[in-house]
PDB file of N, CA and C in Angstrom:
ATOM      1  N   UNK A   1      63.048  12.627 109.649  1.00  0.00           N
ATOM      2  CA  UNK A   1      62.260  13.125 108.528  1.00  0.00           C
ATOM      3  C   UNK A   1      62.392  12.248 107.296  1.00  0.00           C
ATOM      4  N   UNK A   2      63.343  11.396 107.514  1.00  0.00           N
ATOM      5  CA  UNK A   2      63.636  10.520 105.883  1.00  0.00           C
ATOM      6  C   UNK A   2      64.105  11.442 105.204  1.00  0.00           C
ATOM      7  N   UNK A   3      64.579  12.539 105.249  1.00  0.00           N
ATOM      8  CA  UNK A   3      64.854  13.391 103.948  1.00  0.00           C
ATOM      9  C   UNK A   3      65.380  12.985 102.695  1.00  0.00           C
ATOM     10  N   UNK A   4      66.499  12.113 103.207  1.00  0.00           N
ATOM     11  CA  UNK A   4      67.615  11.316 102.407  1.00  0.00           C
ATOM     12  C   UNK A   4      66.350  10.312 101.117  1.00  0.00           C
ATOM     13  N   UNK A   5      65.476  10.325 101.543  1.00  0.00           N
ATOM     14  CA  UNK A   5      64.118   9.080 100.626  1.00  0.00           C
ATOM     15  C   UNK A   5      63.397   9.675 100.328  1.00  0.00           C
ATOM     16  N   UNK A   6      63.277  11.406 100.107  1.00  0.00           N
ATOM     17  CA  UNK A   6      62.575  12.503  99.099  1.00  0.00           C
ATOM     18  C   UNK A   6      62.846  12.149  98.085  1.00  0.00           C
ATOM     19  N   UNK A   7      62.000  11.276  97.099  1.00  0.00           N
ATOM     20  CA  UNK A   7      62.442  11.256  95.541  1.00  0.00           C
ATOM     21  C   UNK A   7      61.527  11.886  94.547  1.00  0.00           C
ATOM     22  N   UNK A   8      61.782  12.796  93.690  1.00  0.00           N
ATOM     23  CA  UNK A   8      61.521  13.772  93.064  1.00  0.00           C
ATOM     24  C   UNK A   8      59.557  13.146  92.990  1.00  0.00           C
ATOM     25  N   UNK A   9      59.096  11.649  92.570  1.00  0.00           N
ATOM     26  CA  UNK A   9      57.732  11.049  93.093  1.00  0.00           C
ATOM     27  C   UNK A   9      57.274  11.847  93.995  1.00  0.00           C
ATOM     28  N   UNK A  10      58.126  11.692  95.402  1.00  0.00           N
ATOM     29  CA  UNK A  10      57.393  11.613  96.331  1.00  0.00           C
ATOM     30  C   UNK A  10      57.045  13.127  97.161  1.00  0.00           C
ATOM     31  N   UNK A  11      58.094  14.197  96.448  1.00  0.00           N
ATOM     32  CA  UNK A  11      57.926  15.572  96.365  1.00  0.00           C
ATOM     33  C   UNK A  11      56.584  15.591  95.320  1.00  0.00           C
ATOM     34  N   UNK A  12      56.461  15.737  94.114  1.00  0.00           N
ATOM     35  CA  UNK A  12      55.597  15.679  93.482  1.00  0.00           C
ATOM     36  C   UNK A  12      53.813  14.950  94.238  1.00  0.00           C
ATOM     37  N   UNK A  13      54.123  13.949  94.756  1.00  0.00           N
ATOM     38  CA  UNK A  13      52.774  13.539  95.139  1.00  0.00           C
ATOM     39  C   UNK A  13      52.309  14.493  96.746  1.00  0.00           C
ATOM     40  N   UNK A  14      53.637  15.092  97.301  1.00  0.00           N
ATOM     41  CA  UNK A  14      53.292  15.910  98.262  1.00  0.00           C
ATOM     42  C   UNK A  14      52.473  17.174  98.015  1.00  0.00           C
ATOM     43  N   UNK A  15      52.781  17.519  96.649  1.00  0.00           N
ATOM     44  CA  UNK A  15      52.696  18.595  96.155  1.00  0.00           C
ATOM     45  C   UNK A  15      50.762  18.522  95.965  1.00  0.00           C
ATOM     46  N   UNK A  16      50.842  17.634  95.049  1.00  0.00           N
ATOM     47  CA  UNK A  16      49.496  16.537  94.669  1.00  0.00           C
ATOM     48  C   UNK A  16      48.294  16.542  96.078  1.00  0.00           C
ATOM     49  N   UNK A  17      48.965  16.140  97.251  1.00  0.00           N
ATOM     50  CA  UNK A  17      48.344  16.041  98.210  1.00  0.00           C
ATOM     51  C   UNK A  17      48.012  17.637  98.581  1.00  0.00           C
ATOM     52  N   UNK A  18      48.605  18.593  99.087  1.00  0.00           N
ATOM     53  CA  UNK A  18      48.805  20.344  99.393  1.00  0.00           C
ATOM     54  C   UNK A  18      47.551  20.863  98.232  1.00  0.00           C
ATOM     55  N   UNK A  19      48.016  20.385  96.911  1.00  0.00           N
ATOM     56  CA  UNK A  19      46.936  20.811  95.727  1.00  0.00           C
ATOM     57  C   UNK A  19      45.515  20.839  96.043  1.00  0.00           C
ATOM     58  N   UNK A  20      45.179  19.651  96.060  1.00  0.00           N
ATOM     59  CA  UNK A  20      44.085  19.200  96.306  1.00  0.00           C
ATOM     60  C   UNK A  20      43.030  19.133  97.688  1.00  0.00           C
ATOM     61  N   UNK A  21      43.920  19.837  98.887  1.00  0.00           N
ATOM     62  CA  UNK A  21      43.325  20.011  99.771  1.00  0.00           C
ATOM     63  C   UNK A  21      42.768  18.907 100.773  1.00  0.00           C
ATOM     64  N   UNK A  22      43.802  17.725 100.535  1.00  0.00           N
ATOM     65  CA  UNK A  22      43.049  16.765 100.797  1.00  0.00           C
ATOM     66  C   UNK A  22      42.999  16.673 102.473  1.00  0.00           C
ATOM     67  N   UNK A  23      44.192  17.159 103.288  1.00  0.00           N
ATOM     68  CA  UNK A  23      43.885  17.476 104.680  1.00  0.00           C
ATOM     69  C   UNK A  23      42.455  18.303 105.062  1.00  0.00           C
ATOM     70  N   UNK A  24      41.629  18.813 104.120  1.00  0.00           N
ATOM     71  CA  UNK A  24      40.248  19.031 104.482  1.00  0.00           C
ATOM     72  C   UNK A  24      39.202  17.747 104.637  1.00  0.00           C
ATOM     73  N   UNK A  25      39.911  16.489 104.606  1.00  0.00           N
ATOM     74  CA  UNK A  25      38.711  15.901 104.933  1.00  0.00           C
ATOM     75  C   UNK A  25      39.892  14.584 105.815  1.00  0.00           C
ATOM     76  N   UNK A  26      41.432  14.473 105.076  1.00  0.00           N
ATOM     77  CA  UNK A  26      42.059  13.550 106.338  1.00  0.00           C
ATOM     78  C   UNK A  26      42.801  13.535 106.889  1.00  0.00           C
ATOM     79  N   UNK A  27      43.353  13.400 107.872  1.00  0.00           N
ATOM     80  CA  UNK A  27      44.559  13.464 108.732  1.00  0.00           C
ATOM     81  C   UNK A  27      45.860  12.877 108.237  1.00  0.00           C
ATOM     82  N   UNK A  28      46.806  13.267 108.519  1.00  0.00           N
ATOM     83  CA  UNK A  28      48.094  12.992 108.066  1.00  0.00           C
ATOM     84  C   UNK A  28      49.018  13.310 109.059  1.00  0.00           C
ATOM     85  N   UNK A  29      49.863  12.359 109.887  1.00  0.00           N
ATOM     86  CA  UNK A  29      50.623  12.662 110.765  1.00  0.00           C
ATOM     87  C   UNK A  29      50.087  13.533 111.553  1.00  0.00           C
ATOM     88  N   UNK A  30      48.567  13.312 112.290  1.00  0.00           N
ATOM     89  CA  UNK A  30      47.720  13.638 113.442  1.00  0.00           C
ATOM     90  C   UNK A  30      47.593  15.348 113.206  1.00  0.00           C
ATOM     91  N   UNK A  31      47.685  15.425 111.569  1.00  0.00           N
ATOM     92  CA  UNK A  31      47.257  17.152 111.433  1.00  0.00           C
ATOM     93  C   UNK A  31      46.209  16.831 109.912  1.00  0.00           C
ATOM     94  N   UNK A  32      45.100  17.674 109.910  1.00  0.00           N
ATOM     95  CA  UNK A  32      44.004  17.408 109.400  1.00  0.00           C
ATOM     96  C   UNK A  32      42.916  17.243 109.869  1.00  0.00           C
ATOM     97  N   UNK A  33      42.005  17.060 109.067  1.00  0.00           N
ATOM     98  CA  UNK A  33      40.427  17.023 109.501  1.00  0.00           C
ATOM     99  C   UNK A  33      40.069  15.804 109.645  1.00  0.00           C
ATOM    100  N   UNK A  34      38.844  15.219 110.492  1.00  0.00           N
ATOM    101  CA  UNK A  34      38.706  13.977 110.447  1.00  0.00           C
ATOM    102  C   UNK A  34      37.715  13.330 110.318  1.00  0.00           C
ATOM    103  N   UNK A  35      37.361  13.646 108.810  1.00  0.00           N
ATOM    104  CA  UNK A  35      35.579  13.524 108.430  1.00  0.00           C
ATOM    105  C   UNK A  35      36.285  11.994 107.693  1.00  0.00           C
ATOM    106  N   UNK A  36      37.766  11.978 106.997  1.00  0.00           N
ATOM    107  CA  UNK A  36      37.832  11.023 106.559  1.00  0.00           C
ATOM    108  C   UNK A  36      38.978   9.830 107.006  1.00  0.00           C
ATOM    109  N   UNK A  37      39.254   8.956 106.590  1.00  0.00           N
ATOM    110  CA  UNK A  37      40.195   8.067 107.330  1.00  0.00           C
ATOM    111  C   UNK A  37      41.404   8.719 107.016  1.00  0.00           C
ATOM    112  N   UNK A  38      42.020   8.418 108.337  1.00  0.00           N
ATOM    113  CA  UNK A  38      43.952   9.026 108.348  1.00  0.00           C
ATOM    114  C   UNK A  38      44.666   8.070 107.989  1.00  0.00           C
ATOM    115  N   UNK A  39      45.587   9.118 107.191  1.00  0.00           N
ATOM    116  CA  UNK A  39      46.206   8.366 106.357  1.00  0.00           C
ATOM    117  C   UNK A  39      47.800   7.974 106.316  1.00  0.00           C
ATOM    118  N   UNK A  40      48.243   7.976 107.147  1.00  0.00           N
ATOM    119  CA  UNK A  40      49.797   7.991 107.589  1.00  0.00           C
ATOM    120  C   UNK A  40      50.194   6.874 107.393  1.00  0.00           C
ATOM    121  N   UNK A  41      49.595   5.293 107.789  1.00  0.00           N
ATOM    122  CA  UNK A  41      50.332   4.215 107.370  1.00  0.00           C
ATOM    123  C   UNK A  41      49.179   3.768 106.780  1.00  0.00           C
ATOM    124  N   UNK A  42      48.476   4.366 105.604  1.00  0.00           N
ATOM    125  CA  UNK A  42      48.102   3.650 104.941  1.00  0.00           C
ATOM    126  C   UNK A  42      48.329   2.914 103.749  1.00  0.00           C
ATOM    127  N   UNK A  43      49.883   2.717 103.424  1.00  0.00           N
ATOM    128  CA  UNK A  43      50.236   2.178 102.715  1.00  0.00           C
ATOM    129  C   UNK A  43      50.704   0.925 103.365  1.00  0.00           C
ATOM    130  N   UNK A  44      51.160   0.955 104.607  1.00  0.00           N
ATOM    131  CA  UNK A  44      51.429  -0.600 105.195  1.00  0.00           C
ATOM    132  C   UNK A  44      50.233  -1.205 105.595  1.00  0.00           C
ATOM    133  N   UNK A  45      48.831  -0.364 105.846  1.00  0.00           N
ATOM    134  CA  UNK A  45      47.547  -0.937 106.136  1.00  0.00           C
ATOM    135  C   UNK A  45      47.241  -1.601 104.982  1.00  0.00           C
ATOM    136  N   UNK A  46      47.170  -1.092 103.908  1.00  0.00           N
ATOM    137  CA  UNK A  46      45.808  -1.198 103.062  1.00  0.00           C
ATOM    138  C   UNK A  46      47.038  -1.789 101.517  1.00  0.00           C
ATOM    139  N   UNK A  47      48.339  -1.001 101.228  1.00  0.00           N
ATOM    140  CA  UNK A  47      49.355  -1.499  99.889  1.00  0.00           C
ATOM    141  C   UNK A  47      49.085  -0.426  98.908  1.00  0.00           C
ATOM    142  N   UNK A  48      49.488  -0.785  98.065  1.00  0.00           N
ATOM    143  CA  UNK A  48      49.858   0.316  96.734  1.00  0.00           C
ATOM    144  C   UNK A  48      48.835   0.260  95.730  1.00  0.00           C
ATOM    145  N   UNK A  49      48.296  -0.895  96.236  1.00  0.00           N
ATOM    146  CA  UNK A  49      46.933  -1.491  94.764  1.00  0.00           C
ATOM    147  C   UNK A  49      45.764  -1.122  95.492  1.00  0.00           C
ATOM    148  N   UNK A  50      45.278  -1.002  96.948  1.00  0.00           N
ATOM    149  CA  UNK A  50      44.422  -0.536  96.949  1.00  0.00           C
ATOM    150  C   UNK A  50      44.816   1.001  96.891  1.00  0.00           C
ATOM    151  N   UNK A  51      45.619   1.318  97.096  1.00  0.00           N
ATOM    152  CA  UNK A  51      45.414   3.219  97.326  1.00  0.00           C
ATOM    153  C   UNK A  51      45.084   3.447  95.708  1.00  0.00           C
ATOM    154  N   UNK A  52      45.791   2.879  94.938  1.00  0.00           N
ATOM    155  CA  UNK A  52      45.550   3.065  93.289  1.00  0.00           C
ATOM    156  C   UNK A  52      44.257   3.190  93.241  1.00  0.00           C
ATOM    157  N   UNK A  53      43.676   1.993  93.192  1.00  0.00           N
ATOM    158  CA  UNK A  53      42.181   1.759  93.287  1.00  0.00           C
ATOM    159  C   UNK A  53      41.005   2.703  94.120  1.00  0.00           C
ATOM    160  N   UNK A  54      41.829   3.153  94.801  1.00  0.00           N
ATOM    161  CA  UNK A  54      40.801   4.045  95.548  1.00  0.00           C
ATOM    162  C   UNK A  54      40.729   5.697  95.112  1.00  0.00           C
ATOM    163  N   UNK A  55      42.321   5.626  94.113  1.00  0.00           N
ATOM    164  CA  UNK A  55      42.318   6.876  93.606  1.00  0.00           C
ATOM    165  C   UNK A  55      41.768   7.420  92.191  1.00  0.00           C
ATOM    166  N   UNK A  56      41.581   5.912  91.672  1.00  0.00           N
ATOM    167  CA  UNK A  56      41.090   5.805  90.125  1.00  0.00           C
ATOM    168  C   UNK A  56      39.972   5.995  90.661  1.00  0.00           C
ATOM    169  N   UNK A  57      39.022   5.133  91.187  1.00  0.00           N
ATOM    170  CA  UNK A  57      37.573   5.633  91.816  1.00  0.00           C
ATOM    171  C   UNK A  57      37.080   5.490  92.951  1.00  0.00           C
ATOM    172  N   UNK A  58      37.085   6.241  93.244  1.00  0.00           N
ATOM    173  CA  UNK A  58      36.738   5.514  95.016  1.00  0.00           C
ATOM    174  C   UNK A  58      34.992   5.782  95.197  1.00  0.00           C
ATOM    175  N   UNK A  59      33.956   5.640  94.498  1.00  0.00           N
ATOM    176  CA  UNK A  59      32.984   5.013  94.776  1.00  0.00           C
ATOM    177  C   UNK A  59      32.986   3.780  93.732  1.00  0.00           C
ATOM    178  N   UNK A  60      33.394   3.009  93.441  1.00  0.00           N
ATOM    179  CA  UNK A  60      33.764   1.995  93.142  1.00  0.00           C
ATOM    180  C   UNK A  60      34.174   0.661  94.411  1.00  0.00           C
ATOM    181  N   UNK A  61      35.275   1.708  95.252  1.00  0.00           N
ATOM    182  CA  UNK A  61      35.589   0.689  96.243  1.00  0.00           C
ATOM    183  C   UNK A  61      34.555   0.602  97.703  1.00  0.00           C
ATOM    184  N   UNK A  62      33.432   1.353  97.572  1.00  0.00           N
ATOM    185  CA  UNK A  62      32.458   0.990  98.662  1.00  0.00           C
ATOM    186  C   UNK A  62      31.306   1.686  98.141  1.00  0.00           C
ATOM    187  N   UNK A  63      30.955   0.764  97.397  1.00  0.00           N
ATOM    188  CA  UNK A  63      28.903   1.533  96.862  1.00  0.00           C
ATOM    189  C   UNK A  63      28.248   2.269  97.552  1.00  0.00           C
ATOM    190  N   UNK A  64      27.043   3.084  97.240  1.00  0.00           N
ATOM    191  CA  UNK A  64      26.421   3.383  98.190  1.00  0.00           C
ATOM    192  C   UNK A  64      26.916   3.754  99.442  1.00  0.00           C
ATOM    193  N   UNK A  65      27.895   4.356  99.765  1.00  0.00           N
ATOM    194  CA  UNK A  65      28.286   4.577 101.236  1.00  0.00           C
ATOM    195  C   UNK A  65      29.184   6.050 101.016  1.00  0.00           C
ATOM    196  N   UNK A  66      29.465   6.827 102.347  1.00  0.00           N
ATOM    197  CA  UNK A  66      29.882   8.030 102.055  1.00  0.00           C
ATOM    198  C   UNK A  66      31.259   7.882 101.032  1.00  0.00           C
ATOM    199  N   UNK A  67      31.580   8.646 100.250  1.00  0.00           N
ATOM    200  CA  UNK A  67      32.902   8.226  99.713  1.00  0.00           C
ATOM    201  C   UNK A  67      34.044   9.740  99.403  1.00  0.00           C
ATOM    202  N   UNK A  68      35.016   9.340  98.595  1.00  0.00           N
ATOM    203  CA  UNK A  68      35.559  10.359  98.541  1.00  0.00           C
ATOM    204  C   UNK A  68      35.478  11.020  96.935  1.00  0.00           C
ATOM    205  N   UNK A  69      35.832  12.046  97.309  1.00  0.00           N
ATOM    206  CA  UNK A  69      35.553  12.831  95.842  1.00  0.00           C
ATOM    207  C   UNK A  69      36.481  12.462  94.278  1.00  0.00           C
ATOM    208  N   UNK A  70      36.053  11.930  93.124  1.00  0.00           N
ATOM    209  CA  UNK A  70      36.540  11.372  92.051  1.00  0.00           C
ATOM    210  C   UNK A  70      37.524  12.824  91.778  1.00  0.00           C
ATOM    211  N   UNK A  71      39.065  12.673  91.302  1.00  0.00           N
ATOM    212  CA  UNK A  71      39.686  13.705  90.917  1.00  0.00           C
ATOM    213  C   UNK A  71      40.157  13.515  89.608  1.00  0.00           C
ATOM    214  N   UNK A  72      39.857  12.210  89.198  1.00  0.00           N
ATOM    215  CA  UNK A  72      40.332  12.269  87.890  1.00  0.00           C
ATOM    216  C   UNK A  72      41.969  12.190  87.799  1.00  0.00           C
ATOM    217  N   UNK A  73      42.781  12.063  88.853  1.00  0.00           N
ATOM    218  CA  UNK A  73      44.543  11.568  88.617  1.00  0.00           C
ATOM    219  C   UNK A  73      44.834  10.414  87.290  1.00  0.00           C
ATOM    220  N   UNK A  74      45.942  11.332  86.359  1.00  0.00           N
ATOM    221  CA  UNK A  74      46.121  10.389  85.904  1.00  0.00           C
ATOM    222  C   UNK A  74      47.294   9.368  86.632  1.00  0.00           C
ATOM    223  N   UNK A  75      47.494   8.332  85.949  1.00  0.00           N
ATOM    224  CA  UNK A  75      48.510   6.921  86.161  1.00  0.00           C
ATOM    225  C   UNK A  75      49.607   7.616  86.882  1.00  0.00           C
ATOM    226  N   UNK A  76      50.323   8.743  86.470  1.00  0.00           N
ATOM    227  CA  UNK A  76      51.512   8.895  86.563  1.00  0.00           C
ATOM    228  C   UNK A  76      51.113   9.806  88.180  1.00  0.00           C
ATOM    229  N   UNK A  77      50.158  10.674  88.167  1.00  0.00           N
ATOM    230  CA  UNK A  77      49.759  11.237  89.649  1.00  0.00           C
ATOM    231  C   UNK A  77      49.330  10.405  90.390  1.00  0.00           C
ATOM    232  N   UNK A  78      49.136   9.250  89.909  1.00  0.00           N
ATOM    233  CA  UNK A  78      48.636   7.945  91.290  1.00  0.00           C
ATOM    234  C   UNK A  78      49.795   7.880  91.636  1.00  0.00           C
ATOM    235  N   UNK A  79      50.575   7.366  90.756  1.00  0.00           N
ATOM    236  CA  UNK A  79      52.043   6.579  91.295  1.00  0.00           C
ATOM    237  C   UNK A  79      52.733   7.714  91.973  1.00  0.00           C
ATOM    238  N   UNK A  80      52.723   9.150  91.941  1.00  0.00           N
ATOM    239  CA  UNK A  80      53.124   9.999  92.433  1.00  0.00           C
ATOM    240  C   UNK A  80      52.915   9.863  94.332  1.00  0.00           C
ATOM    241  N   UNK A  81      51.301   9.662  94.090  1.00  0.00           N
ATOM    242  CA  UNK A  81      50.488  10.044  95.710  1.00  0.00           C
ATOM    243  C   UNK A  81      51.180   8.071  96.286  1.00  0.00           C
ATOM    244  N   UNK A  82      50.897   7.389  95.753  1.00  0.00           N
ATOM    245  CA  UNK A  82      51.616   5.949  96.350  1.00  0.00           C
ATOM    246  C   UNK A  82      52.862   6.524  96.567  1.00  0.00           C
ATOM    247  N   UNK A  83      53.513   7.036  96.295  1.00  0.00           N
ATOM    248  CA  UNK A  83      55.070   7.241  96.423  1.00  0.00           C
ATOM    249  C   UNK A  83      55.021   7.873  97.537  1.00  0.00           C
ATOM    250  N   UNK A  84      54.210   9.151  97.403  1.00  0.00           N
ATOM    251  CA  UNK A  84      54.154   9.965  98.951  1.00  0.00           C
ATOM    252  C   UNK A  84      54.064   9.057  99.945  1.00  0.00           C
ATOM    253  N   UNK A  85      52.537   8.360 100.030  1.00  0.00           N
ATOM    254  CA  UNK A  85      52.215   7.447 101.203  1.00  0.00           C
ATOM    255  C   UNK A  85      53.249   6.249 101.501  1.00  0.00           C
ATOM    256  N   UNK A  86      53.476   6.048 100.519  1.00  0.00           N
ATOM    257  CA  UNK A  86      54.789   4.531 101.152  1.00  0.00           C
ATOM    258  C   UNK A  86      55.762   5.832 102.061  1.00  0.00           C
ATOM    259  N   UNK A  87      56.329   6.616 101.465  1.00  0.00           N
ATOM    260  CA  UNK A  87      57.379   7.753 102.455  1.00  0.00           C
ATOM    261  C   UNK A  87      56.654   7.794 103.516  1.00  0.00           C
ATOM    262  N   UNK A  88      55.388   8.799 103.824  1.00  0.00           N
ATOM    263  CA  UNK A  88      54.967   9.074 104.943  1.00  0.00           C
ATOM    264  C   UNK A  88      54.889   8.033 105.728  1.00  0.00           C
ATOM    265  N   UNK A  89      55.066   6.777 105.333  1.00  0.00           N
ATOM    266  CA  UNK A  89      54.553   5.364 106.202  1.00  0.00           C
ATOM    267  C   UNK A  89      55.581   5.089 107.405  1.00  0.00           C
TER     268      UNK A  89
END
């Protein structure tokens, strides 16, 4: 489980993730819905600058194409949800 690498971040961005419902649209450790991309190593896929980027705006990072919903996180709840995803990775 990593328990021992729960850092108060990465509780918080779990929390962040549960909030927001975001397993209604992606998978996470093969539980979730799968309208959107799963997200379990997407911090060793994709890094910390795109997940930022995709959380500040994510129709920004692919025009015109289905995207995900703007939530408005500030700085400190990005770095929260990066914190989660590097753990879950």
């Amino acid at each position: 489980t990593h328990s021992e690498a729960v850092t108060e971040a990465v509780a918080r961005g779990k929390d962040l993730w549960d909030e927001n419902n975001c397993m209604g649209c992606h998978t996470l450790l093969g539980e979730g819905a799968y309208y959107a991309p799963e997200l379990t190593r997407v911090y060793e896929r994709r890094g910390a600058d795109f997940i930022r980027a995709m959380l500040r705006d994510p129709a920004a990072m692919y025009p015109g194409q289905r995207k995900m919903q703007k939530y408005d996180f500030s700085e400190a709840e990005i770095e929260d949800l990066v914190a989660f995803f590097q753990w879950i990775n």
